[in-house]
N, C-alpha and C. Protein backbone atom coordinates (compact mmCIF):
# COMPACT_ATOMS: atom_id res chain seq x y z
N UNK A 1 -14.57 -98.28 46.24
CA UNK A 1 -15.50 -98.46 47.33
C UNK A 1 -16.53 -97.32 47.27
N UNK A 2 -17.95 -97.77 47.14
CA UNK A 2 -18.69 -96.62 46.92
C UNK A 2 -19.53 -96.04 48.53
N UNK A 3 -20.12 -95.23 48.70
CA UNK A 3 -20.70 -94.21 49.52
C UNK A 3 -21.11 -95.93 50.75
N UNK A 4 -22.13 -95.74 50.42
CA UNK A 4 -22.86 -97.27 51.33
C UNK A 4 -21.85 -98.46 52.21
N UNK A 5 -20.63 -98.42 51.66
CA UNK A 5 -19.63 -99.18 51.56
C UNK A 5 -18.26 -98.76 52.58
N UNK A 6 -18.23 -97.19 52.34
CA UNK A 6 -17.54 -96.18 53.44
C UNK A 6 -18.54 -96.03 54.67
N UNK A 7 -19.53 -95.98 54.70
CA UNK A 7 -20.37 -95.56 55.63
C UNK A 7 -20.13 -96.69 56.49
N UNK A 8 -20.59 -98.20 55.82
CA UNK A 8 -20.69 -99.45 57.15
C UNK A 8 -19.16 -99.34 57.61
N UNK A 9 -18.37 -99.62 57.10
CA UNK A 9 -17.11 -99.67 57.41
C UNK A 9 -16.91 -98.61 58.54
N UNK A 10 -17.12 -96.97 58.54
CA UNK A 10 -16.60 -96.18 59.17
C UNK A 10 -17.50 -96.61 60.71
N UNK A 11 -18.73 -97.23 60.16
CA UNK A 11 -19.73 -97.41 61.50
C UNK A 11 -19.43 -98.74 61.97
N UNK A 12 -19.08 -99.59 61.93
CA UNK A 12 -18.64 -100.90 62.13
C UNK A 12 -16.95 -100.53 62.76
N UNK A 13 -16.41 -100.06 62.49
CA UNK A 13 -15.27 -99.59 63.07
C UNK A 13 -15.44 -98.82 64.32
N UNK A 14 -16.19 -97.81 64.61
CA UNK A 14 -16.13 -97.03 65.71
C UNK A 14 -17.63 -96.21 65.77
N UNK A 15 -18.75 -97.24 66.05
CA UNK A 15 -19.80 -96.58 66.37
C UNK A 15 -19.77 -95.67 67.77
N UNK A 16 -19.02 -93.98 67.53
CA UNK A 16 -18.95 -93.97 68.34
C UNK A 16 -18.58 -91.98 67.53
N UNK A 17 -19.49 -91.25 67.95
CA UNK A 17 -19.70 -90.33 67.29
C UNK A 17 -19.97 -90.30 66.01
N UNK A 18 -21.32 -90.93 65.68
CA UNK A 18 -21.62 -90.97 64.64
C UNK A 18 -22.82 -90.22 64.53
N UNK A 19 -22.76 -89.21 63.15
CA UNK A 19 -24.15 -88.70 63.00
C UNK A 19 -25.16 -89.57 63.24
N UNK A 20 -26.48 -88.55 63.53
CA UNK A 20 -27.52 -89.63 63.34
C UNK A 20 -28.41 -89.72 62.03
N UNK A 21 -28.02 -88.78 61.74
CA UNK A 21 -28.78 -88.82 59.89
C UNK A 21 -27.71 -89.98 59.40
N UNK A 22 -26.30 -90.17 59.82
CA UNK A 22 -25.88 -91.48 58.89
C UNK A 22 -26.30 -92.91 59.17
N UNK A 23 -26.61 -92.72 60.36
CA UNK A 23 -26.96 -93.82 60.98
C UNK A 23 -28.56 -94.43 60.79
N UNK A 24 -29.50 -93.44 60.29
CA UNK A 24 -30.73 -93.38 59.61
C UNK A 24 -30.32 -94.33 58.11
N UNK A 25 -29.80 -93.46 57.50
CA UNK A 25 -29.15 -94.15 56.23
C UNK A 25 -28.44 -95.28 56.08
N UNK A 26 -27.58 -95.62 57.17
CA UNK A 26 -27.37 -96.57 57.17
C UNK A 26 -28.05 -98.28 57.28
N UNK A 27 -28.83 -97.30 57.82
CA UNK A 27 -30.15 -99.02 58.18
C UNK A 27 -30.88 -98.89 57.29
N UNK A 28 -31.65 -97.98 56.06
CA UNK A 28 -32.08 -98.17 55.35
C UNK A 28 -30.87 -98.76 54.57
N UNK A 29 -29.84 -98.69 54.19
CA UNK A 29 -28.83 -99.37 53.47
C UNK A 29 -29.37 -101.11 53.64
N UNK A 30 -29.22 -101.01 54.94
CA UNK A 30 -29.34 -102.52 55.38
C UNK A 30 -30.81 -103.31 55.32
N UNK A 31 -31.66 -102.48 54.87
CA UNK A 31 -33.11 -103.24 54.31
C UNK A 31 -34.07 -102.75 55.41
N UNK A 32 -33.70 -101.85 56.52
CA UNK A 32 -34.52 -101.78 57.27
C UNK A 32 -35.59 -100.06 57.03
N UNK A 33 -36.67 -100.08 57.05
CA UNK A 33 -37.72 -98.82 56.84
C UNK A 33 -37.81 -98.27 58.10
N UNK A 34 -38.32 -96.89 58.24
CA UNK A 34 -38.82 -96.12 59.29
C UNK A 34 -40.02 -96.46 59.31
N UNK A 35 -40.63 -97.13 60.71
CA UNK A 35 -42.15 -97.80 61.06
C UNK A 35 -42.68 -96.52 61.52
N UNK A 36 -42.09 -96.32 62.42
CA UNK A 36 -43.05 -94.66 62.75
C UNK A 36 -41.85 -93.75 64.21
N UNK A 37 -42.32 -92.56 64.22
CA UNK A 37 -41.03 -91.71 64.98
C UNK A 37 -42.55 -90.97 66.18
N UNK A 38 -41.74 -91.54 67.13
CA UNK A 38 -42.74 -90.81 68.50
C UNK A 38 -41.75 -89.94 69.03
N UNK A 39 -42.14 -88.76 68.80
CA UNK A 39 -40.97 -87.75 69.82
C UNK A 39 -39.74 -87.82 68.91
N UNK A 40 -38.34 -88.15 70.10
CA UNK A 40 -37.44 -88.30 69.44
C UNK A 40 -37.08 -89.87 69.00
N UNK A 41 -38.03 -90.39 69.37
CA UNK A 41 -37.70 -92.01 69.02
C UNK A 41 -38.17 -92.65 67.85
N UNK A 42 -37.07 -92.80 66.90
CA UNK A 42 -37.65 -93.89 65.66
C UNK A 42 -37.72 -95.13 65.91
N UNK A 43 -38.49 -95.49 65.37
CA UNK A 43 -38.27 -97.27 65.42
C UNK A 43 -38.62 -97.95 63.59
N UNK A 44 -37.45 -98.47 63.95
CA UNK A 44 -37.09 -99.13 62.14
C UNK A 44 -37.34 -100.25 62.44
N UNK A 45 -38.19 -100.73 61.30
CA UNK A 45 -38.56 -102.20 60.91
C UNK A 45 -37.64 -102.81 59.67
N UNK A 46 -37.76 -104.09 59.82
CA UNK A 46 -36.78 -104.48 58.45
C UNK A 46 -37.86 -105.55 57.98
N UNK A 47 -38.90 -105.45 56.92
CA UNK A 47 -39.44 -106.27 56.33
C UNK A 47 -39.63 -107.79 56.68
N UNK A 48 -38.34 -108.32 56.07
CA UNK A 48 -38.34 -109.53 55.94
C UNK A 48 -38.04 -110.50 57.31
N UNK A 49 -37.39 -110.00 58.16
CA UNK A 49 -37.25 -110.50 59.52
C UNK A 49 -38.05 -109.53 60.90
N UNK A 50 -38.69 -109.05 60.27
CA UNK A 50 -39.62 -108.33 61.39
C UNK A 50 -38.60 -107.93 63.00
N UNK A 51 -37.71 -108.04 62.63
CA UNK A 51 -36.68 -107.12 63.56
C UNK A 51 -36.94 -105.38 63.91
N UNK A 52 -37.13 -105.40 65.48
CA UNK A 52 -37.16 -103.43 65.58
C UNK A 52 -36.35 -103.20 65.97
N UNK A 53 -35.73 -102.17 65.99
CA UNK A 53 -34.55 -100.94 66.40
C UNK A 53 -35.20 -100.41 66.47
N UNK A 54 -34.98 -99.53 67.75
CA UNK A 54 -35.62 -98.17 68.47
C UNK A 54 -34.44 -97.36 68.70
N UNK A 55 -34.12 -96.02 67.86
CA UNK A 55 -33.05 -95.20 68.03
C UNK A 55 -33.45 -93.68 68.47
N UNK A 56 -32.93 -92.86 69.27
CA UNK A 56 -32.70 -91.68 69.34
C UNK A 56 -31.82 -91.20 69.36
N UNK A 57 -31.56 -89.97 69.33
CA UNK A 57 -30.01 -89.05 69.02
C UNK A 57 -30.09 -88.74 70.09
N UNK A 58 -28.50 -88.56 70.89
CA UNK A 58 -28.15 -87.89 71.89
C UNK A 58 -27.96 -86.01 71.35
N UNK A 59 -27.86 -85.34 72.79
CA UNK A 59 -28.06 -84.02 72.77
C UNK A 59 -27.41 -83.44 71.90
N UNK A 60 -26.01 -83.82 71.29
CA UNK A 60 -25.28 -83.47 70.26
C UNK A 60 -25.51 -83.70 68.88
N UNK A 61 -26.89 -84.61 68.68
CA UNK A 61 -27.31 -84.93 67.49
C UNK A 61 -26.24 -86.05 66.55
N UNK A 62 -25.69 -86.50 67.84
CA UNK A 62 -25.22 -88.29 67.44
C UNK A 62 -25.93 -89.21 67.40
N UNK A 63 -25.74 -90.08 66.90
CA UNK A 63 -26.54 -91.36 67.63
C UNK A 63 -26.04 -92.15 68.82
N UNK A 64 -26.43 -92.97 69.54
CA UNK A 64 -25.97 -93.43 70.94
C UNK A 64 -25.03 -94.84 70.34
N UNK A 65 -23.71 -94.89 70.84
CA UNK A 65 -23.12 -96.14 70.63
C UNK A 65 -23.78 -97.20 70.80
N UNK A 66 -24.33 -97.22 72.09
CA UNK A 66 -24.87 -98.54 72.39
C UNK A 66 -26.24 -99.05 71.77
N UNK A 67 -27.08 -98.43 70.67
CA UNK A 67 -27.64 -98.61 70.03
C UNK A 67 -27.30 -99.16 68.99
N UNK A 68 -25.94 -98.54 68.23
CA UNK A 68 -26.01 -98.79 66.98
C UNK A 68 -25.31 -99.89 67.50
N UNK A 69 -24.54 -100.59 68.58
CA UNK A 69 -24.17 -102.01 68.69
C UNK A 69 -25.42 -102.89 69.01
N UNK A 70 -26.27 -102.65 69.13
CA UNK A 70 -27.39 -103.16 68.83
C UNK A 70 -27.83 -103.56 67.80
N UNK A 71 -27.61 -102.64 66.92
CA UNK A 71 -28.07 -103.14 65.46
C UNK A 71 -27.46 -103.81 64.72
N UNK A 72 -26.01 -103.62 65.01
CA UNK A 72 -24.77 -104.12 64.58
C UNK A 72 -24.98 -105.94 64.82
N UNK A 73 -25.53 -106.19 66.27
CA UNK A 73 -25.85 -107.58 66.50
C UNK A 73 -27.29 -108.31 66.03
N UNK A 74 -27.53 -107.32 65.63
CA UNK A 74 -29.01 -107.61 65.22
C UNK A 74 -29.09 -107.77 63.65
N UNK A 75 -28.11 -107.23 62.95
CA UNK A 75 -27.61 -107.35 61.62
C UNK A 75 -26.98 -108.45 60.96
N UNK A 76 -25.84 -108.64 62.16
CA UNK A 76 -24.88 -109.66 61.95
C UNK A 76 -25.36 -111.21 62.05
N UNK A 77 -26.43 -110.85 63.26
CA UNK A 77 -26.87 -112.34 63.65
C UNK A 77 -27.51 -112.94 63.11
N UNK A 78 -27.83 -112.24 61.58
CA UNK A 78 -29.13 -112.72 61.12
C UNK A 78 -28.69 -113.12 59.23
C-alpha cells in the first residue's frame, strides 16, 4: 500500500485530527487544484466536475472534521 493509499484510508477512517497539510494533499490526490487562498481560506477546484471545497485549519493547525466530511461526500457522490 503506497503513501496516497495510507493517507485516504487513515482520512476516511477518522477525519478527525487530521493535519491540514495532509488534507491539502489529499485532495490534490483526488484531482482537485488550489483555485485561490483568501486569508485562511482555500478553496479547491476539481477540474473536471467544477466542484468547490472551501477549507480552513482550526487553531491547532488541523483541519475541521466537518469539512473534510464534506469532501468525503462530495468525492464519493460523484
Amino acid at each position: 500500500m503506497g503513501k496516497q493509499e495510507k493517507l485516504d484510508q487513515r482520512i476516511r477512517n477518522n477525519p478527525n485530527n487530521i493535519k491540514f497539510k495532509d488534507v491539502v494533499q489529499w485532495l490534490k490526490d483526488q484531482g482537485f487544484v488550489l483555485d485561490r487562498t483568501r486569508g485562511s481560506h482555500h478553496l479547491f477546484l476539481h477540474p473536471l466536475t467544477r466542484r468547490r471545497l472551501n477549507f480552513q485549519p482550526d487553531k491547532s493547525g488541523n483541519a475541521k472534521p466537518y469539512q473534510i466530511k464534506q469532501a468525503l461526500e462530495a468525492i464519493d457522490g460523484e
